[in-house]
C-alpha atoms as a PDB file:
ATOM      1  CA  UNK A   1     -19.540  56.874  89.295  1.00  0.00           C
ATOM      2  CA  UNK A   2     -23.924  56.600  89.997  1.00  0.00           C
ATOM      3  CA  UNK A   3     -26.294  54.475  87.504  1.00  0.00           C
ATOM      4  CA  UNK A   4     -27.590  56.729  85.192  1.00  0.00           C
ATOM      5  CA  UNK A   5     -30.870  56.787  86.533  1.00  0.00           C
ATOM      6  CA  UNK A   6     -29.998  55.930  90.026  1.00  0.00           C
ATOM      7  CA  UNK A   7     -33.583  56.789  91.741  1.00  0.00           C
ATOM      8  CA  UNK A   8     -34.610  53.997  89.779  1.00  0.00           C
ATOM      9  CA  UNK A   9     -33.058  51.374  92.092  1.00  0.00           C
ATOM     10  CA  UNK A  10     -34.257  51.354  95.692  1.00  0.00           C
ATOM     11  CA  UNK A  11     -33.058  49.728  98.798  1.00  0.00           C
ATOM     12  CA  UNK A  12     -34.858  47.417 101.662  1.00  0.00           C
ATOM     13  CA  UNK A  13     -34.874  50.173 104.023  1.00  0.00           C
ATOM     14  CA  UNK A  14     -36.470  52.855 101.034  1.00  0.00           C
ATOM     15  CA  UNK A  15     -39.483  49.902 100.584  1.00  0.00           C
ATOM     16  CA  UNK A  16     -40.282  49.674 104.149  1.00  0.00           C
ATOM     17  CA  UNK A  17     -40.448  53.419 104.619  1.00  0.00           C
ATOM     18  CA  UNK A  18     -42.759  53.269 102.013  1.00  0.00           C
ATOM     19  CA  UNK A  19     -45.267  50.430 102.673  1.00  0.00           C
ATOM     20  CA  UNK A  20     -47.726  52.703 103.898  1.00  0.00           C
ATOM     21  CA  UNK A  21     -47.340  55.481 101.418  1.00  0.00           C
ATOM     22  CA  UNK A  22     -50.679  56.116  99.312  1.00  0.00           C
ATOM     23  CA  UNK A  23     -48.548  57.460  96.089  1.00  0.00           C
ATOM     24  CA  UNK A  24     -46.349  54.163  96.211  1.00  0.00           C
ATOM     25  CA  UNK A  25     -47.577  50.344  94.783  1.00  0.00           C
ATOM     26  CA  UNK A  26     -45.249  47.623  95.574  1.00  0.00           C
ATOM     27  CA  UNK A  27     -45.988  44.663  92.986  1.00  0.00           C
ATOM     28  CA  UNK A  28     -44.211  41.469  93.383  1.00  0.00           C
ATOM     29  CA  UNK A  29     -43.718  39.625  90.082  1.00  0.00           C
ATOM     30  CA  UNK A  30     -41.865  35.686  90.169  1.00  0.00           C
ATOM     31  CA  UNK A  31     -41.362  33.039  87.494  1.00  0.00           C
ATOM     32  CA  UNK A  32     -42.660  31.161  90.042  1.00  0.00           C
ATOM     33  CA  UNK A  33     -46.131  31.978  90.109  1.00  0.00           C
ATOM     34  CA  UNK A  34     -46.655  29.922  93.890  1.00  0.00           C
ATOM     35  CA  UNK A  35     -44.471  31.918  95.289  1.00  0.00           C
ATOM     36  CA  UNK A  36     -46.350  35.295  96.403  1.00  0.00           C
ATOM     37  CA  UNK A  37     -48.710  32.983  98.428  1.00  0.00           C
ATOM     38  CA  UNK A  38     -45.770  31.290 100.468  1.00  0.00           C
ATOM     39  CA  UNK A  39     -45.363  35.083 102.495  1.00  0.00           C
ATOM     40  CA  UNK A  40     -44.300  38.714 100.397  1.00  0.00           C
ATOM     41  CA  UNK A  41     -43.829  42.270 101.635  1.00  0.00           C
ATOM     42  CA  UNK A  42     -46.725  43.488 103.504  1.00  0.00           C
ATOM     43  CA  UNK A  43     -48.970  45.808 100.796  1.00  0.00           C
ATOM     44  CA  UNK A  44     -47.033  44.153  97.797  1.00  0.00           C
ATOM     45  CA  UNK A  45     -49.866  42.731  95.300  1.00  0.00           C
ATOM     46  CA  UNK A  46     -49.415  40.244  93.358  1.00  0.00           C
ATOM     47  CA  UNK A  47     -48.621  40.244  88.926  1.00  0.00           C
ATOM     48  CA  UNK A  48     -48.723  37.251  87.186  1.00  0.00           C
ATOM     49  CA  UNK A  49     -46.719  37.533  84.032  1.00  0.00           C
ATOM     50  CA  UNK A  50     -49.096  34.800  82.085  1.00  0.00           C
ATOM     51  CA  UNK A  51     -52.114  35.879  83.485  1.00  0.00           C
ATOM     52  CA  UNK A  52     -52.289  39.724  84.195  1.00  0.00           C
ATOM     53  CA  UNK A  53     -49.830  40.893  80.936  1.00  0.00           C
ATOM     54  CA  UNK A  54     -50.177  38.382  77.784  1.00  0.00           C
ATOM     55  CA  UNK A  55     -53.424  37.985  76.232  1.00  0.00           C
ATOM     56  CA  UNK A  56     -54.900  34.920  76.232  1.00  0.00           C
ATOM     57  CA  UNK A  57     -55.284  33.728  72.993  1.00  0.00           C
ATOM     58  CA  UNK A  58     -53.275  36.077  70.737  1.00  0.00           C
ATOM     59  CA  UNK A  59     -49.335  35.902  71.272  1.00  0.00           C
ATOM     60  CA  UNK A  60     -49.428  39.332  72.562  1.00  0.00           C
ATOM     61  CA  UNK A  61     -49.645  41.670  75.267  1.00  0.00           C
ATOM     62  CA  UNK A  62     -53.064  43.048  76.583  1.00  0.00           C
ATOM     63  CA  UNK A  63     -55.172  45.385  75.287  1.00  0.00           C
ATOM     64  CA  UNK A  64     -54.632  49.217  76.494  1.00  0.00           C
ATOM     65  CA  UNK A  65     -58.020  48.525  78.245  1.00  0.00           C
ATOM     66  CA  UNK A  66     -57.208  45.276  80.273  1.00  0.00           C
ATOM     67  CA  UNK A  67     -53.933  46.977  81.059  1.00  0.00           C
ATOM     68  CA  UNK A  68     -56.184  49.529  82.484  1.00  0.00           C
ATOM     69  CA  UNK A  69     -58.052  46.993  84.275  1.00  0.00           C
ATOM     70  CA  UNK A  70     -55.373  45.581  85.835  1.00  0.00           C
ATOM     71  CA  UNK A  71     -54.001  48.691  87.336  1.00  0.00           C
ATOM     72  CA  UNK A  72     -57.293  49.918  88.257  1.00  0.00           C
ATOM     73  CA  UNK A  73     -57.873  46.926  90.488  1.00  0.00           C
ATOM     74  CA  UNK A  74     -54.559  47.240  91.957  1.00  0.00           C
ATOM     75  CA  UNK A  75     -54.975  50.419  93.554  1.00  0.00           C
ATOM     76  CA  UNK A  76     -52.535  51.954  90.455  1.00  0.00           C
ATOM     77  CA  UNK A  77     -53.248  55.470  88.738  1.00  0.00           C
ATOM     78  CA  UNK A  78     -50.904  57.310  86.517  1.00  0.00           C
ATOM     79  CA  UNK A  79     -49.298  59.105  89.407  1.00  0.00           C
ATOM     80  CA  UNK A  80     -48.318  56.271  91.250  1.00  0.00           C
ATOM     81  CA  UNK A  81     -44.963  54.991  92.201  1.00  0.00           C
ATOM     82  CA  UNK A  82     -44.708  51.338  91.226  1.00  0.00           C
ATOM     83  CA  UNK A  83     -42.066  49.668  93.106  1.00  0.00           C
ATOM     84  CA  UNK A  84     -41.236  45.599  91.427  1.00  0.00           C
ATOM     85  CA  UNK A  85     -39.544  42.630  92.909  1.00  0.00           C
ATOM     86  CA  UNK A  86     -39.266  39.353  92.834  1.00  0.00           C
ATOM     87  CA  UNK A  87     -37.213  36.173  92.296  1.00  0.00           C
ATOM     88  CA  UNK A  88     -34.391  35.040  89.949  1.00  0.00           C
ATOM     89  CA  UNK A  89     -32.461  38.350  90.859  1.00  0.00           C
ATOM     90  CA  UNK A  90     -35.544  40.169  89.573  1.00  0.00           C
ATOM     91  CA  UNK A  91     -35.445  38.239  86.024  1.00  0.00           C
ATOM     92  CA  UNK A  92     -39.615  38.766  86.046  1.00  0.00           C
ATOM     93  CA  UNK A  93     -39.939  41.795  87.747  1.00  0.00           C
ATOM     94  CA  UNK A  94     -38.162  43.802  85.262  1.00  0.00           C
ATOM     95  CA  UNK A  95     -40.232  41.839  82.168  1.00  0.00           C
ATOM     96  CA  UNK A  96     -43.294  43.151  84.951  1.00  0.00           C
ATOM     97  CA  UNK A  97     -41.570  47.164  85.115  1.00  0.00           C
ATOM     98  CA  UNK A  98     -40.881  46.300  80.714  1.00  0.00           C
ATOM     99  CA  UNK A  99     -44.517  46.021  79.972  1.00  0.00           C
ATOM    100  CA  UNK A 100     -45.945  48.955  82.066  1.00  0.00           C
ATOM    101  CA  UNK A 101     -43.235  50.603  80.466  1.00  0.00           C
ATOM    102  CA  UNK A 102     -45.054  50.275  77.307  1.00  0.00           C
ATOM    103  CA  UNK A 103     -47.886  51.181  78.555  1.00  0.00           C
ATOM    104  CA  UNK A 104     -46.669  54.310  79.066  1.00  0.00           C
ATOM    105  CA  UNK A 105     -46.492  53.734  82.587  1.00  0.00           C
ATOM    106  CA  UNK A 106     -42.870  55.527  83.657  1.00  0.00           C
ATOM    107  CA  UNK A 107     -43.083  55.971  87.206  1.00  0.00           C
ATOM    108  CA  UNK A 108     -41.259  52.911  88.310  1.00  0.00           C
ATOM    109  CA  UNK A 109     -38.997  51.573  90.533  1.00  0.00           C
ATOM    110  CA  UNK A 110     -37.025  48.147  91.232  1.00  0.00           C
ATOM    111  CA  UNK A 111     -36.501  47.161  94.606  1.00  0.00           C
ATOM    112  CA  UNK A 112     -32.263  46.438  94.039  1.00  0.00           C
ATOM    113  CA  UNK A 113     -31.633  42.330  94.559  1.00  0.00           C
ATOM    114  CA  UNK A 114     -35.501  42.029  94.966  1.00  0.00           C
ATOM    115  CA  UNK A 115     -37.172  39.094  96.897  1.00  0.00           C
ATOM    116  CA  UNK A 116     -33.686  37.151  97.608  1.00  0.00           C
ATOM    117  CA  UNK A 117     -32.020  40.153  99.177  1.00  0.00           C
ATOM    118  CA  UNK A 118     -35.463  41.389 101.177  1.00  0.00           C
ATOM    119  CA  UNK A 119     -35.886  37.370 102.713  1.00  0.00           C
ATOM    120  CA  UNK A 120     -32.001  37.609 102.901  1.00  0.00           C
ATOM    121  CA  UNK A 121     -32.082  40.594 105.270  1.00  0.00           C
ATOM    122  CA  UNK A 122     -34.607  38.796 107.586  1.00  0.00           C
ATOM    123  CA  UNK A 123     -37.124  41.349 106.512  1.00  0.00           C
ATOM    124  CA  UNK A 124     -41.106  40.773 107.509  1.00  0.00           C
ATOM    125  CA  UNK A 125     -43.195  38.900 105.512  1.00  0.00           C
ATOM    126  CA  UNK A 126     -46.956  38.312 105.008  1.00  0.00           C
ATOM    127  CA  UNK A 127     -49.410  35.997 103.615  1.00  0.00           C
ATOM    128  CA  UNK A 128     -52.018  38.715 104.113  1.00  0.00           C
ATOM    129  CA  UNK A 129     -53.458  39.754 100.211  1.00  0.00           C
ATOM    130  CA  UNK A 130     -53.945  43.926 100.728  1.00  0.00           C
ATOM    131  CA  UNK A 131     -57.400  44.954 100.667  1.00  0.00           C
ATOM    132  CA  UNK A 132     -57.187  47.976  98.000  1.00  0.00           C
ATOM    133  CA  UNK A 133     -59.419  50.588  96.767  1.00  0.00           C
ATOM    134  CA  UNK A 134     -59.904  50.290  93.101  1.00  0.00           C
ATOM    135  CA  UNK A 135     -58.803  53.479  91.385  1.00  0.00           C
ATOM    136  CA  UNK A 136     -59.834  54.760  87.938  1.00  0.00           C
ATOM    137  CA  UNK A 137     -56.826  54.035  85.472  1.00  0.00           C
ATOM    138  CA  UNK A 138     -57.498  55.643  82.427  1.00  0.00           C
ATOM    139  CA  UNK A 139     -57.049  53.313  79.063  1.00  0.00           C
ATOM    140  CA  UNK A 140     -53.176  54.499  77.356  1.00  0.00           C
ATOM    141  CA  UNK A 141     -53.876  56.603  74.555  1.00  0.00           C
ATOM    142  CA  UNK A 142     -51.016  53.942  72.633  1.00  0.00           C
ATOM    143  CA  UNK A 143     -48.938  51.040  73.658  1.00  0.00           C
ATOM    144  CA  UNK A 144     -45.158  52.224  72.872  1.00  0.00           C
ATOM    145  CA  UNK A 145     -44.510  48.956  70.969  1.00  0.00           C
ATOM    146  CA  UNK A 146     -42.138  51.803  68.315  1.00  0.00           C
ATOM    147  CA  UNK A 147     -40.307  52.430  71.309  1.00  0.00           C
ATOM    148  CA  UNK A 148     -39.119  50.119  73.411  1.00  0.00           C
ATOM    149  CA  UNK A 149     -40.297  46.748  71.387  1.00  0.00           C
ATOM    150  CA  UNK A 150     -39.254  44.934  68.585  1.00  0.00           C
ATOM    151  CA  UNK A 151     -40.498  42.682  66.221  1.00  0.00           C
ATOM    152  CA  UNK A 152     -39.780  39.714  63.601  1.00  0.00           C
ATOM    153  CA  UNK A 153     -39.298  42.034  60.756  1.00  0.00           C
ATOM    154  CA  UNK A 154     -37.611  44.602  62.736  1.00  0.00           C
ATOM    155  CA  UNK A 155     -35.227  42.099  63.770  1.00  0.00           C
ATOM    156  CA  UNK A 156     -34.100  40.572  60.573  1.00  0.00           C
ATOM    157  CA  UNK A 157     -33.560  44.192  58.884  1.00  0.00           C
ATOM    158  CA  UNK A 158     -31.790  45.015  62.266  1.00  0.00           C
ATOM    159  CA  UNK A 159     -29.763  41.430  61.923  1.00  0.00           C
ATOM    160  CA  UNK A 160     -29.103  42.489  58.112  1.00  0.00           C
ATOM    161  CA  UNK A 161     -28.374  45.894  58.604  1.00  0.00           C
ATOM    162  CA  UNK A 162     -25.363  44.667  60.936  1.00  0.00           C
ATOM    163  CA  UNK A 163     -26.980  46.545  63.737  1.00  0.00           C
ATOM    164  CA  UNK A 164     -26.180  45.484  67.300  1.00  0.00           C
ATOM    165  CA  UNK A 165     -28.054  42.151  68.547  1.00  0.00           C
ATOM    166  CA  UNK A 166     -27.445  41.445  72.078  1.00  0.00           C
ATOM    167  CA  UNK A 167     -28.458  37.215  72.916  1.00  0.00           C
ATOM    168  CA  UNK A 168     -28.733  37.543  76.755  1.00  0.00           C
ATOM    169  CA  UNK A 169     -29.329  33.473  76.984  1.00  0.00           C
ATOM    170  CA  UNK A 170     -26.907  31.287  78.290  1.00  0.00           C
ATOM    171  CA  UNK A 171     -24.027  30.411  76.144  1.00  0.00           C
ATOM    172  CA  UNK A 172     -25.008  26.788  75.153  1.00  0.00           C
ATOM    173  CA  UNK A 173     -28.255  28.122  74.003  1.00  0.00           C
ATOM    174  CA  UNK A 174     -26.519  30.891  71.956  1.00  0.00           C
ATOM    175  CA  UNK A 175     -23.926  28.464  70.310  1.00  0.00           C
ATOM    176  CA  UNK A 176     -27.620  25.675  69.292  1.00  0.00           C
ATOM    177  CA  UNK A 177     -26.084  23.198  71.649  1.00  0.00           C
ATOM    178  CA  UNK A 178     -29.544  23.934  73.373  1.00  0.00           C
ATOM    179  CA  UNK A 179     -33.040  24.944  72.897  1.00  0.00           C
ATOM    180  CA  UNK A 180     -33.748  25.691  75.745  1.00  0.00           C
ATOM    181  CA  UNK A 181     -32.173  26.597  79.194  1.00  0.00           C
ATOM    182  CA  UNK A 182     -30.264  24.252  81.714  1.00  0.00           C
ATOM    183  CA  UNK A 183     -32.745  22.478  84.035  1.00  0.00           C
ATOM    184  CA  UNK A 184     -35.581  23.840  82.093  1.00  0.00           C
ATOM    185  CA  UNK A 185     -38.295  21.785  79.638  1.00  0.00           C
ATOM    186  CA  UNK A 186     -37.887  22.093  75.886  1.00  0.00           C
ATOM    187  CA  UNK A 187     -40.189  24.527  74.551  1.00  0.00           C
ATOM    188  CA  UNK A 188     -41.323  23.441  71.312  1.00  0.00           C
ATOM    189  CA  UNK A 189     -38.387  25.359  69.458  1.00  0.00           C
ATOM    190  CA  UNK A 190     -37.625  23.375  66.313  1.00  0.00           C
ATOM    191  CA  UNK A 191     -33.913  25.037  65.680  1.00  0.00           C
ATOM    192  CA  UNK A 192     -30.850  25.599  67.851  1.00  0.00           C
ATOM    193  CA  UNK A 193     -28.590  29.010  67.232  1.00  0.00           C
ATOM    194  CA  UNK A 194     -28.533  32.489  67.126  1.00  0.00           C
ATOM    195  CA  UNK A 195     -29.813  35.310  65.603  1.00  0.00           C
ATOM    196  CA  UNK A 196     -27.095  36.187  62.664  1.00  0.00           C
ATOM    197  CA  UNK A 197     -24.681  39.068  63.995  1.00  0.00           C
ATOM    198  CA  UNK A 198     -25.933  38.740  67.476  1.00  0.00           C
ATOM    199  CA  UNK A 199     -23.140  38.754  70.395  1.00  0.00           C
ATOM    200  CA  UNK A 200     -23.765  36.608  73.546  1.00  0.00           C
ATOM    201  CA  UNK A 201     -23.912  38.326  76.731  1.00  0.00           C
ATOM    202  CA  UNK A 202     -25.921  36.312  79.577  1.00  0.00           C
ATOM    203  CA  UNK A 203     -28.170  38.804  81.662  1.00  0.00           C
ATOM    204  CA  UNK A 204     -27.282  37.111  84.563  1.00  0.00           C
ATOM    205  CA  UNK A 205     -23.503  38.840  83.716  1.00  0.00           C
ATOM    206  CA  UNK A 206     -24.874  41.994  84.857  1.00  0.00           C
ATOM    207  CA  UNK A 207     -25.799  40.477  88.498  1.00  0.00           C
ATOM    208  CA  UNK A 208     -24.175  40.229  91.556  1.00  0.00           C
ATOM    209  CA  UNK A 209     -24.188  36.859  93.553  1.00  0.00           C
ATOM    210  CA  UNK A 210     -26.738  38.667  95.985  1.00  0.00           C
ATOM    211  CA  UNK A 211     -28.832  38.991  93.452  1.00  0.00           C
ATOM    212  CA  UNK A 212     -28.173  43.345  93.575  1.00  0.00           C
ATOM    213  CA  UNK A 213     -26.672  44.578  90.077  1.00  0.00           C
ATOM    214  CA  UNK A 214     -23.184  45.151  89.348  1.00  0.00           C
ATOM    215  CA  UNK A 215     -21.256  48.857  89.800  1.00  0.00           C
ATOM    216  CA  UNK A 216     -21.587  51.120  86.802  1.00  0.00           C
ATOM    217  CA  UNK A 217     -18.226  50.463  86.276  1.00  0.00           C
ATOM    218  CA  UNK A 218     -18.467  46.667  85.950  1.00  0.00           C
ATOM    219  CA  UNK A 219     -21.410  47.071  83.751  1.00  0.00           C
ATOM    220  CA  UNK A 220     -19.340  49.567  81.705  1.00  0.00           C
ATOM    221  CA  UNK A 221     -16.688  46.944  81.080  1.00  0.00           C
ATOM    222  CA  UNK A 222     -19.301  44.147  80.273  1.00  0.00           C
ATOM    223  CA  UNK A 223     -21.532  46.288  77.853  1.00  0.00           C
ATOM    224  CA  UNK A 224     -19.212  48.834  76.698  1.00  0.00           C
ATOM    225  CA  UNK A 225     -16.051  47.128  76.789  1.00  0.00           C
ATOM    226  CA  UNK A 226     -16.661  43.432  76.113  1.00  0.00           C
ATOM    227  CA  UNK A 227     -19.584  44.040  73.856  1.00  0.00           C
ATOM    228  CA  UNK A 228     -18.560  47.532  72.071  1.00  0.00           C
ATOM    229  CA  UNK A 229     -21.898  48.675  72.565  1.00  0.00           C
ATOM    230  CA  UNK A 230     -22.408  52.539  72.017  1.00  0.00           C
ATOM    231  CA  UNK A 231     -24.458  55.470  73.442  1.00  0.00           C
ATOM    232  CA  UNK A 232     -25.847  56.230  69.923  1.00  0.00           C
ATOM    233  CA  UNK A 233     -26.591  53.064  68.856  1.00  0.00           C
ATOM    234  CA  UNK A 234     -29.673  51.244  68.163  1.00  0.00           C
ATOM    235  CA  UNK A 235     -29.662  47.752  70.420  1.00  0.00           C
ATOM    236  CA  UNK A 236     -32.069  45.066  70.131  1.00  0.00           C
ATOM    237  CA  UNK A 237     -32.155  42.753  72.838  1.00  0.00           C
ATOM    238  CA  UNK A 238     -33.253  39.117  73.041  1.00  0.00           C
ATOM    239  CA  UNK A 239     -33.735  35.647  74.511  1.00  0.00           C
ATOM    240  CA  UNK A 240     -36.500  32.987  74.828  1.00  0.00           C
ATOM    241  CA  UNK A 241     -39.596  35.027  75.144  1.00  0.00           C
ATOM    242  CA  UNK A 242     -38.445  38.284  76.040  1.00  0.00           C
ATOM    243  CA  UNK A 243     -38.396  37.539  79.420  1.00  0.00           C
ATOM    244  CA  UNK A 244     -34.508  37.577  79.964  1.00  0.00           C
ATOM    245  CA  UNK A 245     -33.640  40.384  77.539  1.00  0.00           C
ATOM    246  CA  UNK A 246     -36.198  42.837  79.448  1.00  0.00           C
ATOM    247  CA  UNK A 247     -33.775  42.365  82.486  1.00  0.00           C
ATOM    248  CA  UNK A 248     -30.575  43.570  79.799  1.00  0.00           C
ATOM    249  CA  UNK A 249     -33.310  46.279  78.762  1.00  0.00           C
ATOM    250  CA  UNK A 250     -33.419  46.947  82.060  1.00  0.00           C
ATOM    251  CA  UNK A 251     -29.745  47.896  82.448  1.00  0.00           C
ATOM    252  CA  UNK A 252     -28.899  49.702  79.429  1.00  0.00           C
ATOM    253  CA  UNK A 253     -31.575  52.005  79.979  1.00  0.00           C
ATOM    254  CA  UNK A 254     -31.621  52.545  83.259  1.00  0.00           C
ATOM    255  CA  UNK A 255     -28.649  52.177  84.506  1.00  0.00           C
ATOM    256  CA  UNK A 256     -26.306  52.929  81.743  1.00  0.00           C
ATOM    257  CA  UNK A 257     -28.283  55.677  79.734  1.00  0.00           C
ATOM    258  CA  UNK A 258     -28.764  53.683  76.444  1.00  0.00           C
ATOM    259  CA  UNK A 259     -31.294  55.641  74.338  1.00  0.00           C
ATOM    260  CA  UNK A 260     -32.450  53.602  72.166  1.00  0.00           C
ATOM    261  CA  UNK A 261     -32.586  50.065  72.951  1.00  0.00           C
ATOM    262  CA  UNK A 262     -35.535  47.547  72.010  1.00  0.00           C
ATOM    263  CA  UNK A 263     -36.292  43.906  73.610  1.00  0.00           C
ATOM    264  CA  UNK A 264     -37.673  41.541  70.762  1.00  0.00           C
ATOM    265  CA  UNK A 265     -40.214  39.265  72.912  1.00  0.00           C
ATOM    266  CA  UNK A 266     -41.162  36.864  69.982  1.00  0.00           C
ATOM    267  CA  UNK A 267     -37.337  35.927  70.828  1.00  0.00           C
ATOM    268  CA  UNK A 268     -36.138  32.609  69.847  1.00  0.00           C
ATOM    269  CA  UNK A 269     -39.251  31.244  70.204  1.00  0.00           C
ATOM    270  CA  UNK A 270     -40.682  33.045  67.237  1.00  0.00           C
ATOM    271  CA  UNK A 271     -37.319  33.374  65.776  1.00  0.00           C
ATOM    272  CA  UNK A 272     -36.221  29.169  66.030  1.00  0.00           C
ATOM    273  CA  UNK A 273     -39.584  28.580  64.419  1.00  0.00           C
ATOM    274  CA  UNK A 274     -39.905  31.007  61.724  1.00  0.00           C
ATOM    275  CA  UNK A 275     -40.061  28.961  58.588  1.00  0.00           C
ATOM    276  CA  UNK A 276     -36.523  30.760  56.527  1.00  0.00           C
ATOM    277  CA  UNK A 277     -35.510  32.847  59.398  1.00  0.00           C
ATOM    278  CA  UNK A 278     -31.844  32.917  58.856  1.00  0.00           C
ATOM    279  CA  UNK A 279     -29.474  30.646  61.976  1.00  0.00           C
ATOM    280  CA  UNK A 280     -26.518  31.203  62.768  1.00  0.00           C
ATOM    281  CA  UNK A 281     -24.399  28.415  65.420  1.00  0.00           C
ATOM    282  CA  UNK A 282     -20.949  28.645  66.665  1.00  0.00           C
END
């Protein structure tokens, strides 16, 4: 049995045939923001998560028109190929592929076990920043936020509605033994829990210790078996900031054919702080 959408995942060897194609972008996207500096594929540029894709000021995305901007100055038009990768078994390079996704960006790619398996593989690396031509991206006509997002108010009728609510954090998180995850700083979140309704399955679940994903099968048996999730139904994914549940987004889509599956990126952030936003802990 394939992925769904198998094309979706590349290999090593399909990135370094491609380094030099004009219809391909290779964009390297970490947690840690250092990192792309230290030596990346040769051609990759560089997309900060903070900087490039959130707004500034407002807790949002960019604007259709700085998305624009960004891809414009990256050597990106409509018709490109753009392949992520990173570190943390891709955790930020599928939040990266997420957002151009609602851009309405949808040829994309993940390089399969990203930065860990390409530096595991003894592949070349460069400090060399590509000198590109800008290109004209036009501004997206919409952002698909109907689509593929979801927000506070979508949540709680989702969360009411007994619809399914997939917590991808780690289990002491999910049970409000936590606020935040192991080895990471507290974050300002007032309240410890869950979402009410919401099953716990850590993203990570989905990975294998290579940082490559899981066979269909295995990731059958996690979100079809374990969870009871469904073809049909509608799935809203979360975590901390939507960072975590874009990699689950990632998945279901992708590579299990999910229609209709959302990632809330307020997450617990929004959600822990929301003056009466119902808590469940377990």
């Amino acid at each position: 049995m394939s992925y769904f959408n198998a094309e979706v995942l590349v290999d090593c060897d399909w990135v370094e045939k491609h380094q030099n194609d004009l219809s391909v972008r290779i964009v390297e996207s970490n947690e840690d923001v250092l990192l792309y500096d230290t030596g990346h594929i040769a051609g990759a540029v560089h997309i900060d998560w903070r900087r490039d894709l959130q707004d500034q000021l407002v807790r949002d995305y960019v604007s259709p028109e700085l998305f624009a901007q960004l891809c414009s100055r990256n050597g990106i038009t409509p018709e490109t190929t753009v392949v992520f990768y990173g570190d943390k078994s891709n955790w930020w390079s599928t939040y990266a592929l997420w957002a151009f996704r609602l851009y309405g960006h949808t040829k994309v790619k993940l390089l399969n076990g990203g930065r860990a398996k390409w530096v595991a593989e003894k592949r070349a690396t460069t400090r060399e920043v590509p000198s590109l031509t800008a290109t004209a991206y036009p501004i997206p006509a919409k952002r698909f936020d109907d689509e593929i997002r979801a927000f506070y108010e979508d949540t709680l009728a989702h969360s009411k509605a007994a619809k399914p609510l997939v917590d991808v954090r780690s289990p002491s998180e999910f049970s409000g033994e936590t606020t935040h995850m192991p080895e990471y700083p507290q974050e300002g979140v007032l309240r410890g829990g869950h979402i009410p309704g919401a099953k716990s399955m850590p993203w990570k679940t989905a990975t294998n210790e290579d940082a490559t994903f899981k066979s269909v099968e295995e990731l059958v048996k996690i979100y079809e078996g374990q969870l009871g999730l469904k073809k049909e139904d509608d799935i809203i994914a979360y975590c901390r900031i939507g960072e975590r549940s874009s990699h689950t987004w990632f998945v279901l889509t992708y590579l299990l054919g999910f229609k209709n599956v959302r990632n809330y990126d307020g997450s617990w952030t929004e959600w822990g702080n929301r003056v009466r936003s119902p808590i469940e802990r377990s």
